[in-house]
Protein backbone atom coordinates (compact mmCIF):
# COMPACT_ATOMS: atom_id res chain seq x y z
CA UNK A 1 94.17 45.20 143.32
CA UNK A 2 95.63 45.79 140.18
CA UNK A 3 99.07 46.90 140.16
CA UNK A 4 99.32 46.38 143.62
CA UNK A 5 103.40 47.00 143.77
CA UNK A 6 102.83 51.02 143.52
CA UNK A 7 105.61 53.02 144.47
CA UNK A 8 107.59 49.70 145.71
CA UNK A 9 109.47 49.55 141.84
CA UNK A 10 110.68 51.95 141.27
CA UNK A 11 112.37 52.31 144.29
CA UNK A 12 113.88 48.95 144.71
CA UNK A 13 115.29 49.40 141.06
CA UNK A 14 116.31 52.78 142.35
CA UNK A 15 118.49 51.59 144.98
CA UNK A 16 119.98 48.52 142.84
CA UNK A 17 121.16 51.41 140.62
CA UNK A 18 123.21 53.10 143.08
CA UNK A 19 124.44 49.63 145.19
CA UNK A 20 125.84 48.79 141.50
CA UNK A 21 127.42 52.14 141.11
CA UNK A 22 128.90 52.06 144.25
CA UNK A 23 130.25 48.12 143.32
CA UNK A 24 131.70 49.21 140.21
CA UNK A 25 133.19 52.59 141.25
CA UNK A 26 134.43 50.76 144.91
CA UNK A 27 136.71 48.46 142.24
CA UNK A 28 137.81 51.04 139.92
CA UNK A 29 138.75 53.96 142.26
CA UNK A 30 138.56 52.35 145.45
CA UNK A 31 137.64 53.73 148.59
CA UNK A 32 136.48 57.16 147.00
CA UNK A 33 133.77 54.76 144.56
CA UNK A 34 131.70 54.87 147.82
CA UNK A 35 130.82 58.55 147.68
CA UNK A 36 131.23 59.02 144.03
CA UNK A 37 129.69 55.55 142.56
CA UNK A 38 126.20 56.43 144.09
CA UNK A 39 126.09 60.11 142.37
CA UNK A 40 127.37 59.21 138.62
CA UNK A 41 125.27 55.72 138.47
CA UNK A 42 121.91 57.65 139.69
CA UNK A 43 122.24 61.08 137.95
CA UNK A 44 120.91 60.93 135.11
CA UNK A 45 117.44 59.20 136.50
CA UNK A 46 117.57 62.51 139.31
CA UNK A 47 118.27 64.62 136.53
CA UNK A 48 114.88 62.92 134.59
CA UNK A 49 113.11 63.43 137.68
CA UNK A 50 113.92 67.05 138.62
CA UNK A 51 113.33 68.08 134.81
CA UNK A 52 110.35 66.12 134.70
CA UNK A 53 108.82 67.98 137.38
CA UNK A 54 109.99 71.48 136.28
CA UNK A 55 107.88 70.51 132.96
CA UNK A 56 104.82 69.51 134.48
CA UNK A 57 105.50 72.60 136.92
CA UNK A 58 104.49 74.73 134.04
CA UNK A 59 101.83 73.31 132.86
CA UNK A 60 99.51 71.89 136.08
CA UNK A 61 97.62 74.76 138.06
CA UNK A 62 98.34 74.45 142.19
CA UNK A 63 95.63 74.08 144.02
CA UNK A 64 95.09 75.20 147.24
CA UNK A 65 93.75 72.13 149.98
């Protein structure tokens, strides 16, 4: 098969983004870095996502199954 990793990538590089946010924010601000770390390091590729999709929104026609 070719490309046979799909949706398996993105993922895993998803989630190594927030464990490294959460690493980095856990030794700056301590305990709080758990809940913050996660949000700062993966906002801007949820913000790319969401506005992504509000693009393409426009322009595909929904089609009914």
């Amino acid at each position: 098969d070719f490309a046979g990793a799909g949706a398996t990538v993105p993922l895993t590089g998803f989630g190594n983004v927030l464990v490294n946010g959460t690493k980095e924010a856990i030794r700056e601000k301590g305990l709080l870095g758990v809940l913050t770390g996660p949000l700062c390091a993966g906002s801007a590729g949820i913000a790319a996502a969401v506005l992504s999709g509000l693009v393409v929104s426009f322009f595909a026609k929904p089609k009914s199954k």
